[in-house]
C-alpha atoms as a PDB file:
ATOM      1  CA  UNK A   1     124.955 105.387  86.588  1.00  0.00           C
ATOM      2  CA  UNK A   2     121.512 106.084  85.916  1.00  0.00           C
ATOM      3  CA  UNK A   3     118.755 105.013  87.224  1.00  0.00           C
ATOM      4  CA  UNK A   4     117.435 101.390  85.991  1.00  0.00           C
ATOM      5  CA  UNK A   5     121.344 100.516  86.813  1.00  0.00           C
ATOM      6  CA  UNK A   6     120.507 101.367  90.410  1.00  0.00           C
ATOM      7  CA  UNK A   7     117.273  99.769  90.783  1.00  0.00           C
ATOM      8  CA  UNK A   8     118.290  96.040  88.800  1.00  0.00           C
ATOM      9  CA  UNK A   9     121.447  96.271  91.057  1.00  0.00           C
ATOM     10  CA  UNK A  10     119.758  96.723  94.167  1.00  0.00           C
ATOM     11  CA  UNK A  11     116.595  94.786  93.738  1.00  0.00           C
ATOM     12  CA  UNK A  12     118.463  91.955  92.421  1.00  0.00           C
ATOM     13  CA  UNK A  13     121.006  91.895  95.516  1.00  0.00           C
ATOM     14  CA  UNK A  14     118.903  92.028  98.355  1.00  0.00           C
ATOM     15  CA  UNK A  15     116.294  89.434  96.464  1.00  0.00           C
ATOM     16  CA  UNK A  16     119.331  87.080  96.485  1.00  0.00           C
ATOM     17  CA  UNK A  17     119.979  87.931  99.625  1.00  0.00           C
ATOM     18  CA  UNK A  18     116.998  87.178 101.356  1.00  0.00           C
ATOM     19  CA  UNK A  19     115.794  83.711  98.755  1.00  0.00           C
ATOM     20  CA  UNK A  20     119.716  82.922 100.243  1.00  0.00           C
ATOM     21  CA  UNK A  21     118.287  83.005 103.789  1.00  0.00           C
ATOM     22  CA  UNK A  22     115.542  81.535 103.145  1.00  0.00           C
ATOM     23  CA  UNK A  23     117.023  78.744 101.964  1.00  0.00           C
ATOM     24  CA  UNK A  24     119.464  78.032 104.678  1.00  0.00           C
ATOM     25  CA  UNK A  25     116.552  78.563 107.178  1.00  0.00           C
ATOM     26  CA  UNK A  26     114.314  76.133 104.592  1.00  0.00           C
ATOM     27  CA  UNK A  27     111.368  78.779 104.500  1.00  0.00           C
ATOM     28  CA  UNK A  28     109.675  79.593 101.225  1.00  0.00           C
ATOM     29  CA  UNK A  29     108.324  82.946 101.129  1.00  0.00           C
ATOM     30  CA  UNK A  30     107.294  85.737  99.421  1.00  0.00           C
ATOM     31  CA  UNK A  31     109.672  88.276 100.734  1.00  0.00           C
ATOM     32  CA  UNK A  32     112.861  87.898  98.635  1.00  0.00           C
ATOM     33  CA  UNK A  33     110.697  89.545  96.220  1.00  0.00           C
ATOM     34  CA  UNK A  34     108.938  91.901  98.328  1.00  0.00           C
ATOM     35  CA  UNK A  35     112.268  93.073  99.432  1.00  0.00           C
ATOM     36  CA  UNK A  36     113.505  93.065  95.771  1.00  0.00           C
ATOM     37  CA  UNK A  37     110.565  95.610  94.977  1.00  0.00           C
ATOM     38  CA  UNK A  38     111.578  97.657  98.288  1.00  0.00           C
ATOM     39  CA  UNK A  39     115.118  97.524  97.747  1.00  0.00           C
ATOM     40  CA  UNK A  40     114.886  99.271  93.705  1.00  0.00           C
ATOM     41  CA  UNK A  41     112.393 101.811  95.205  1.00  0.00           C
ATOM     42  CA  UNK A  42     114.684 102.928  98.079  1.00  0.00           C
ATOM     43  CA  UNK A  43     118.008 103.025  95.891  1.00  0.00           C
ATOM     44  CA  UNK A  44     116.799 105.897  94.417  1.00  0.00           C
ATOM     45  CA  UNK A  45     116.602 107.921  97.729  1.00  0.00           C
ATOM     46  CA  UNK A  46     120.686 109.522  97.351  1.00  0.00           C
ATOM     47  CA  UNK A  47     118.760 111.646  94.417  1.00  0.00           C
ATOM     48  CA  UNK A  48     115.819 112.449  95.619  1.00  0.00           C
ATOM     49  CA  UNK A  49     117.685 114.010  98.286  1.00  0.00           C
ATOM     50  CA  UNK A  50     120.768 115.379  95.853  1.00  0.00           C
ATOM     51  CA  UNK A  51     119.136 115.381  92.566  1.00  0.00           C
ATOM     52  CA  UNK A  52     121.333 114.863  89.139  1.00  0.00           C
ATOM     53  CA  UNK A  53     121.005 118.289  87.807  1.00  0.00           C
ATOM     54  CA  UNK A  54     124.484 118.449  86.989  1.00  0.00           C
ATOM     55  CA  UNK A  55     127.740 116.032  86.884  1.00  0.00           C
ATOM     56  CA  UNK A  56     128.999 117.366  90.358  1.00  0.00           C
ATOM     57  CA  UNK A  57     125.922 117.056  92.415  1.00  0.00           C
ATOM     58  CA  UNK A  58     127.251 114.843  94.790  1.00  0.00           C
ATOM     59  CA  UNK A  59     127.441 116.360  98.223  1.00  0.00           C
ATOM     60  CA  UNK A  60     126.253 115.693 101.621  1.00  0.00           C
ATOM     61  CA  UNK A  61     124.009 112.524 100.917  1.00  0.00           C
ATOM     62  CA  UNK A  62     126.562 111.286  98.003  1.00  0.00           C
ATOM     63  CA  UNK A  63     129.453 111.089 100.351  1.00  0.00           C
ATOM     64  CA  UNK A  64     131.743 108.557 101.835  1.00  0.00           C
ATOM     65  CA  UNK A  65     131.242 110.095 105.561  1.00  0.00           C
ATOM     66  CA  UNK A  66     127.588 109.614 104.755  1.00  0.00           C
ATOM     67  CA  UNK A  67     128.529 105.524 103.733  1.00  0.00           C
ATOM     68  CA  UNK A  68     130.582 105.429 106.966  1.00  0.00           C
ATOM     69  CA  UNK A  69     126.961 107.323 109.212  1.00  0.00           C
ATOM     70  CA  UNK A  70     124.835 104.750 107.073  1.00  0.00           C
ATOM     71  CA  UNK A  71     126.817 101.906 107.929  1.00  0.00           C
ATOM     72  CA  UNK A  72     126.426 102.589 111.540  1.00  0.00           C
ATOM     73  CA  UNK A  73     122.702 102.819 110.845  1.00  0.00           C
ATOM     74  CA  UNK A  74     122.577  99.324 109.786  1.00  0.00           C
ATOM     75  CA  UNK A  75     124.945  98.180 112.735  1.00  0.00           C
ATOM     76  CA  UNK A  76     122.266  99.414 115.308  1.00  0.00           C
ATOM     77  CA  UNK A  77     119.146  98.132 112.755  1.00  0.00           C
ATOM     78  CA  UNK A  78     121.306  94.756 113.456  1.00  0.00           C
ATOM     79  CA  UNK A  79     121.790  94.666 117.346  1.00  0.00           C
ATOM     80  CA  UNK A  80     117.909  96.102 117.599  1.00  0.00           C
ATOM     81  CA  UNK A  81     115.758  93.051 119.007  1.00  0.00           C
ATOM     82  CA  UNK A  82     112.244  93.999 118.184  1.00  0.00           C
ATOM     83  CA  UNK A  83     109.627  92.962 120.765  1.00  0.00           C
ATOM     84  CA  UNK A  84     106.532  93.460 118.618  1.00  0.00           C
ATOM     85  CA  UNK A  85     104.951  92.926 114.812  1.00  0.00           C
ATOM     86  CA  UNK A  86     105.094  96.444 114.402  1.00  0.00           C
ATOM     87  CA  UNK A  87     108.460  97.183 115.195  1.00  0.00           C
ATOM     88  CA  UNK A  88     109.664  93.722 113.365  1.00  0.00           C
ATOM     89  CA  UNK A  89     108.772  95.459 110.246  1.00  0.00           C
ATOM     90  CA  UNK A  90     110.405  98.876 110.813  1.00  0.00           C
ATOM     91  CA  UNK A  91     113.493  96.902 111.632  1.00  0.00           C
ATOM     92  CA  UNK A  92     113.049  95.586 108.315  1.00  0.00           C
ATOM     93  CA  UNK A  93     112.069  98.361 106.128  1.00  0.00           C
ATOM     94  CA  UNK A  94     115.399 100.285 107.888  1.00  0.00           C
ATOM     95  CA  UNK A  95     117.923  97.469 106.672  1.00  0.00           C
ATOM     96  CA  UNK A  96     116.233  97.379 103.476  1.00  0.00           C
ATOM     97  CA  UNK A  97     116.491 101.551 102.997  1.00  0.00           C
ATOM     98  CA  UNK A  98     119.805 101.762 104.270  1.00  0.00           C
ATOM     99  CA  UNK A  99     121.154  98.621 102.592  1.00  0.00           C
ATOM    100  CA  UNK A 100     119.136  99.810  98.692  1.00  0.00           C
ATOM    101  CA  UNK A 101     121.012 103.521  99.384  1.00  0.00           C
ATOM    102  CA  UNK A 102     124.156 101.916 100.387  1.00  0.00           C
ATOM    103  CA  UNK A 103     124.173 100.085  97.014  1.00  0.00           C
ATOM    104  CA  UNK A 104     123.127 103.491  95.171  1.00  0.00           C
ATOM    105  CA  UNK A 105     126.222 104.897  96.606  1.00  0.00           C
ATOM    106  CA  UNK A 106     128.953 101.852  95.981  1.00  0.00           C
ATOM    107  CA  UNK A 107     127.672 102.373  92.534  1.00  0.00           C
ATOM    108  CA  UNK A 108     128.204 105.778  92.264  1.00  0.00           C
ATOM    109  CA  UNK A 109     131.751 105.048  93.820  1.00  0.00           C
ATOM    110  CA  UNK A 110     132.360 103.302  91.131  1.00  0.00           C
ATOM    111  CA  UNK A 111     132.194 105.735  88.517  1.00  0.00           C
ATOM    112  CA  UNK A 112     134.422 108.616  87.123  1.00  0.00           C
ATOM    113  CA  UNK A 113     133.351 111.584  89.837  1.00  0.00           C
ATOM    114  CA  UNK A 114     133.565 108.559  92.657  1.00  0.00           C
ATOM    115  CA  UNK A 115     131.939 110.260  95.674  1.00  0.00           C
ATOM    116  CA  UNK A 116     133.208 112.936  97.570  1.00  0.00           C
ATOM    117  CA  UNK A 117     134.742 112.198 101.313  1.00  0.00           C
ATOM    118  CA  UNK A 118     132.209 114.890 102.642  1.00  0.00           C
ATOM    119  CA  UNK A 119     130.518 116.679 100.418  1.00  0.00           C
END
């Protein structure tokens, strides 16, 4: 997949995602697309950290034991109870990153070289 796949994918998931919860919580904000924005800028973190020089570049960060780590991550982002502003919004930007790279990598999954179990 390149690129632009990665970023409409993920920007438009976690924007419905969070316009979703707003809803249900009857809050009109700005952040669905704040997150939106977030979300296609840190889907493209799996190749900045394993660049596409070649069809086989997945490794390490392109893995499924990197999914299983990441999804972890977002289990302990998730029991976290922030006690200040500051801290609210690195709870945030982590879900966001880790959610945005998780999507990079189901897409990858998706595709003909899938991603490797370890790298």
């Amino acid at each position: 997949m390149n690129r632009s796949t990665h970023q409409l994918v993920a920007g438009a998931t976690v924007g419905i995602y969070l316009a979703d919860r707003e809803r249900m919580a009857g809050a009109t904000t700005i952040n669905p697309l704040l997150g939106s924005a977030a979300a296609a800028l840190f889907t493209n973190l799996p190749d900045l950290l394993e660049p596409a020089t070649s069809p086989n570049h997945r490794a390490v960060f392109h893995s499924l034991a990197f999914a299983a780590f990441l999804g972890t991550c977002v289990h302990q982002l998730n029991q976290w109870q922030p006690q200040t502003e500051a801290e609210k919004f690195l709870r945030g930007m982590g879900m966001l990153a880790v959610s945005a790279y998780l999507i990079h990598l189901a897409l990858d999954f998706t595709t003909a070289k899938s991603l490797p179990l370890v790298g």
